[in-house]
Every structure is written in C-alpha cells, then in structure tokens.
Protein backbone atom coordinates (compact mmCIF):
# COMPACT_ATOMS: atom_id res chain seq x y z
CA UNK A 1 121.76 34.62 106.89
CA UNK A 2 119.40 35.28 109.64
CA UNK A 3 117.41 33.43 112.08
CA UNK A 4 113.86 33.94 112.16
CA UNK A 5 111.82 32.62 115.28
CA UNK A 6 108.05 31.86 113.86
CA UNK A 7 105.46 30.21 115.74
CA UNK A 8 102.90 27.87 114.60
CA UNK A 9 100.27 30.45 116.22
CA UNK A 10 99.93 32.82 118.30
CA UNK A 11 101.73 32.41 121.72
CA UNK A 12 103.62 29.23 120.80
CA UNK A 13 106.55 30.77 122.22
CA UNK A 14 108.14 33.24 119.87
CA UNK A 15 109.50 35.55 122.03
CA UNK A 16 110.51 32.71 124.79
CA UNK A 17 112.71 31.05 122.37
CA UNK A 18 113.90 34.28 121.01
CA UNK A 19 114.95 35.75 124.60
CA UNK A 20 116.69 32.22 125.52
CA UNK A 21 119.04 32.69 121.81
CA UNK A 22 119.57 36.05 122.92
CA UNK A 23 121.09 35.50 126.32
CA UNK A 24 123.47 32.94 125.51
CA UNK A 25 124.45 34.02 121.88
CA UNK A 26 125.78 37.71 121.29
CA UNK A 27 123.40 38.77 118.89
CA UNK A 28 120.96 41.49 117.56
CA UNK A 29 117.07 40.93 118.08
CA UNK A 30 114.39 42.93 115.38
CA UNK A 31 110.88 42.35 116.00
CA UNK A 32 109.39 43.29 112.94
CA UNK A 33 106.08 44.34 113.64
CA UNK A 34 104.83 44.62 117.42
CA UNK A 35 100.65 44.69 117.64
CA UNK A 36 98.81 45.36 121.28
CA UNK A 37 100.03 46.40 124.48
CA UNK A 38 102.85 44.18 124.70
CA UNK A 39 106.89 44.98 123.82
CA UNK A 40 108.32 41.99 123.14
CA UNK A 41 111.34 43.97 122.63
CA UNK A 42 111.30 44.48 125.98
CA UNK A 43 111.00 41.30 127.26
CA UNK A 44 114.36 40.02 125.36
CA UNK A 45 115.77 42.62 127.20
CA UNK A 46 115.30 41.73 130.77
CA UNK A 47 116.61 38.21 130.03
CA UNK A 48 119.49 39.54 127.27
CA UNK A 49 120.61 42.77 128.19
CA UNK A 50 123.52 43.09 126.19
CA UNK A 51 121.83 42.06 123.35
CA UNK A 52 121.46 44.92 120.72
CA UNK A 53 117.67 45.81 119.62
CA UNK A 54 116.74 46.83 116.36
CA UNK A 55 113.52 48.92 116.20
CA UNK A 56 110.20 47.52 115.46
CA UNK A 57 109.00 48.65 111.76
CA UNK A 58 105.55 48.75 113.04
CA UNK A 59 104.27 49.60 116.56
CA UNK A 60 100.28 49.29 116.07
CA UNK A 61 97.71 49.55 118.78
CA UNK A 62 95.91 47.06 118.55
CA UNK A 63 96.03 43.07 119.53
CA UNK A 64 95.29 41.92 115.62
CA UNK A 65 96.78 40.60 112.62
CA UNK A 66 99.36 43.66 111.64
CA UNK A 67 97.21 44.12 108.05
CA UNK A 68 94.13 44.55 110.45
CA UNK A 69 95.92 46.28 113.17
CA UNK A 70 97.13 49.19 110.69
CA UNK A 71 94.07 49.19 109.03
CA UNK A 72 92.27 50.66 112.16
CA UNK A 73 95.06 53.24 112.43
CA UNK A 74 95.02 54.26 108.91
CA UNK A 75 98.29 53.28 108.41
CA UNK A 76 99.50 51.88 104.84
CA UNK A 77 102.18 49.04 105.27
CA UNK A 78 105.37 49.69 103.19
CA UNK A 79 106.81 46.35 102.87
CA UNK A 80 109.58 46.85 101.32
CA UNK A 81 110.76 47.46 104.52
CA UNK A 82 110.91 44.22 105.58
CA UNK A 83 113.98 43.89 104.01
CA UNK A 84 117.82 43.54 104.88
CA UNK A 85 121.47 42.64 103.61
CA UNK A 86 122.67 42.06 107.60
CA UNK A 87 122.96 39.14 108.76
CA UNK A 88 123.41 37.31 112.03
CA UNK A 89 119.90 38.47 113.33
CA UNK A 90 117.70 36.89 115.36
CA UNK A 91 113.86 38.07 113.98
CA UNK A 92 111.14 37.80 115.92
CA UNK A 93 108.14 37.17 113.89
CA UNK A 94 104.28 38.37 114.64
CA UNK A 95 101.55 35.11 114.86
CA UNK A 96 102.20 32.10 112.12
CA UNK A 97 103.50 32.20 109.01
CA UNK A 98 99.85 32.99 107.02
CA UNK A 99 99.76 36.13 109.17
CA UNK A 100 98.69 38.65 106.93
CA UNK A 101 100.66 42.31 106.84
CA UNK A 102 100.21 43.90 103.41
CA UNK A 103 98.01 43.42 100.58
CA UNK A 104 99.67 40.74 98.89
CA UNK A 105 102.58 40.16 102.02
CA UNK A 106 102.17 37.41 104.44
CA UNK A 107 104.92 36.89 107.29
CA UNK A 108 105.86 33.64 105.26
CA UNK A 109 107.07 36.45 102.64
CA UNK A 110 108.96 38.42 105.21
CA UNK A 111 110.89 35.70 106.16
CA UNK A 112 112.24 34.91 102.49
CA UNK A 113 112.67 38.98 102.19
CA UNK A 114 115.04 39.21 105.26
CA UNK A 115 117.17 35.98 103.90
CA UNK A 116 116.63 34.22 106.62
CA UNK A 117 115.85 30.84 107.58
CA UNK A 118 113.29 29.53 109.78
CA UNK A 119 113.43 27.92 113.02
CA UNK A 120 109.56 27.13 114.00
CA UNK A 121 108.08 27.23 117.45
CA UNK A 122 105.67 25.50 118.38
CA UNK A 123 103.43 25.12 122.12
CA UNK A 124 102.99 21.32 123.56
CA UNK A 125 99.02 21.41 123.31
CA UNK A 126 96.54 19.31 121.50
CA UNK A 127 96.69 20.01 117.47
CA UNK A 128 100.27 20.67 117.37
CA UNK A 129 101.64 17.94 115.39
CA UNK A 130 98.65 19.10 112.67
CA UNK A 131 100.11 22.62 112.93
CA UNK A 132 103.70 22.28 112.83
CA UNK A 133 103.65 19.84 109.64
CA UNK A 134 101.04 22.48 107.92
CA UNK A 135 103.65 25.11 108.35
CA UNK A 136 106.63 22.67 107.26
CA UNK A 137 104.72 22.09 104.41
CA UNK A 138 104.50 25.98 103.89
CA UNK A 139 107.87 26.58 103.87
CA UNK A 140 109.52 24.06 101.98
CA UNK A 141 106.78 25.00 99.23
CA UNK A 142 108.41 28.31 99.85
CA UNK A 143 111.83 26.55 99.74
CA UNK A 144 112.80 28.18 102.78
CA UNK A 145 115.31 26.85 104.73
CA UNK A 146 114.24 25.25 107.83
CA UNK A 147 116.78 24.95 110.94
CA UNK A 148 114.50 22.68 112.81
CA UNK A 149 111.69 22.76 115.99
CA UNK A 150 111.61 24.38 119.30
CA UNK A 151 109.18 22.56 121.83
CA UNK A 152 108.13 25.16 124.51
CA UNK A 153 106.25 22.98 127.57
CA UNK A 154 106.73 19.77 128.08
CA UNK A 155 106.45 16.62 125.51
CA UNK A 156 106.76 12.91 125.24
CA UNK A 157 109.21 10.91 123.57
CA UNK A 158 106.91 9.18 121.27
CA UNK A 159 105.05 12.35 120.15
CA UNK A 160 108.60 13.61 119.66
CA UNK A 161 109.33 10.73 117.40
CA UNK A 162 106.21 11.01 115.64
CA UNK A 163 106.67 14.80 115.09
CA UNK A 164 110.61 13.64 113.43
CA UNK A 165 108.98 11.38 111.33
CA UNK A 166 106.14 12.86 109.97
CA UNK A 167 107.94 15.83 109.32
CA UNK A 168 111.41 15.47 108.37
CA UNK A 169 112.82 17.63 110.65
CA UNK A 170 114.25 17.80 113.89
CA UNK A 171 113.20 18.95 117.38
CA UNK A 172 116.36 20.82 118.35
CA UNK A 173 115.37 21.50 121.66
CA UNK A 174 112.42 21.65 124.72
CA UNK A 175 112.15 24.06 126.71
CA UNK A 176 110.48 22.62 129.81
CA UNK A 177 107.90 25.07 131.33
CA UNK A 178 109.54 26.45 134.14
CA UNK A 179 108.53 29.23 137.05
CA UNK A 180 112.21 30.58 136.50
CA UNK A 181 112.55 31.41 132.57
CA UNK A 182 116.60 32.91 133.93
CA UNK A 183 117.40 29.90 135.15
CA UNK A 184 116.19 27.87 132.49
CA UNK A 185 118.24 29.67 129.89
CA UNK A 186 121.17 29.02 131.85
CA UNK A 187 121.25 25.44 132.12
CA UNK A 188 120.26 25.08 128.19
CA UNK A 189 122.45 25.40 125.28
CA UNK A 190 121.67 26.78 122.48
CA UNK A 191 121.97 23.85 119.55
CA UNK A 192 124.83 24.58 117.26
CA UNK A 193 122.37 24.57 114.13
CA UNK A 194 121.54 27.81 115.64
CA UNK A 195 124.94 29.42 116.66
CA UNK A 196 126.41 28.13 113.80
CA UNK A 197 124.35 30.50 111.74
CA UNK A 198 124.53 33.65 113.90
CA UNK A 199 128.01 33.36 114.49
C-alpha cells in the first residue's frame, strides 16, 4: 500500500508534509499531476535528497484544476495511468480530493486507483474543521482507508479535541510553522502509522 498526502484545499500543506516523510523515511515520492510554475518535485528534493522521484504523469502550464489545465493545452487525460502495483510510495496529490482530472476521474478516484490510503492535510485557518470532516466523510463513503490528520501551522488543544471527536480520526501530528522547514523535520518524527506502511 501507498501513502497518499491530500489536502483539504489548495495549499494546506501537501507538499510540506510530503517533503518532511521524505527526509526521515527512505522512500519514493510521485507527484501525479504538477499544474503552474511550480515543481513540487523539486521542492522534496532540497529537503530529501536521497529520496527517489518518480516522474509527474502530467506537467501542465497552467495554475488550474488538471481537467482545466489540460484542457487549455489540448491535452486528453489518460487515466488509466494513474495506476500502480508498487507500493511503499509516498503520492503527492494536486488540490482536494473533488479536484477534477478526467471526465468522469476526480483525485478521490486516483487515490483508490494507486491502492493507497489517505493521510489528509489540512492548514490551521478558519473553516478547517468544516473542511476536513467534508473530506472524511468523502472517503470513508469511498471506503478508503484513512491513516489520520496532519496539522500544518499552529492549533489549540481544544480545536484539536474537537477535530478527534467530530471526526473519528486522529491528528497524528502538527507541524508548527517555522522560518526553518530543515530544522523542523529534524526534531519531528514521523508517526509510526506512517512508517509502518512505507516500510
């Protein structure tokens, strides 16, 4: 099975979370589809060096939804791509899970077609709780396996507790905002829910 990092939305920390499993786990990373300017490829590989990349199926141009992104490029999505017998893989989603990439092919679907299971990330802001029990919700209609919450910024105990208990999972781990993402990774483990399945 594989680990697959989505995000309640866009920038809740995808990549972050992915980079910080990457430099203290030996691993592979696969961003599936990469849209704009950005490589978050890339990025896991300043912090994980030794980590080895799997090529993005999709490198589109611009900042959108993949299905819209292609679209402008007049590219036509194969997604049967988006599937895999490895394992051990941390996957690096694109937006939230309602993202849509093909026709009939949301990024909820990609994560059922890589056998993976999910480990959502979410940004401390207003409207998070709302978000992160939607996409719960999602995926255990999906009966995808869920191997709990990443916090990215910092967080109270009670909304913590109120997250927990609304939602029947648990928050694995924060990940304080910090100037110094390196040193950050360093002093935090990664939980063994995690390891355990990329081991």
């Amino acid at each position: 099975m594989n680990v697959f990092v989505t995000g309640t939305d866009t920038d809740a920390g995808k990549t972050t979370v992915s980079a910080w499993i990457c430099s203290k786990i030996k691993t592979k990373y696969w961003k599936l589809i990469q849209t704009g300017s950005d490589s978050d490829a890339s990025s896991v590989k300043n912090f994980a060096p030794n980590t080895e990349i799997i090529p993005e199926i999709y490198k589109l141009k611009a900042p959108l939804s993949a299905y819209d992104a292609a679209k402008i490029e007049n590219i036509a999505i194969d997604t049967e791509k988006f599937r895999t017998d490895n394992d051990k893989i941390v996957i690096e989603g694109a937006g939230g899970l309602f993202v849509p990439i093909g026709d009939s092919f949301l990024m909820i679907d990609a994560i059922k077609s890589t056998n993976s299971a999910a480990l959502l990330v979410t940004r401390s802001k207003l409207g998070m709780i709302n978000h992160l029990l939607l996409s719960i919700s999602a995926l255990k209609n999906q009966k995808i396996p869920i191997v709990g919450i990443i916090v990215c910024g910092n967080i109270e105990e009670n909304i913590k507790q109120t997250i927990e208990h609304f939602s029947g999972e648990k928050i694995l781990t924060v990940l304080h905002e910090s100037e110094n993402l390196a040193q950050l990774f360093a002093n935090t483990s990664v939980p063994s829910k995690i390891s355990e399945i990329l081991s």
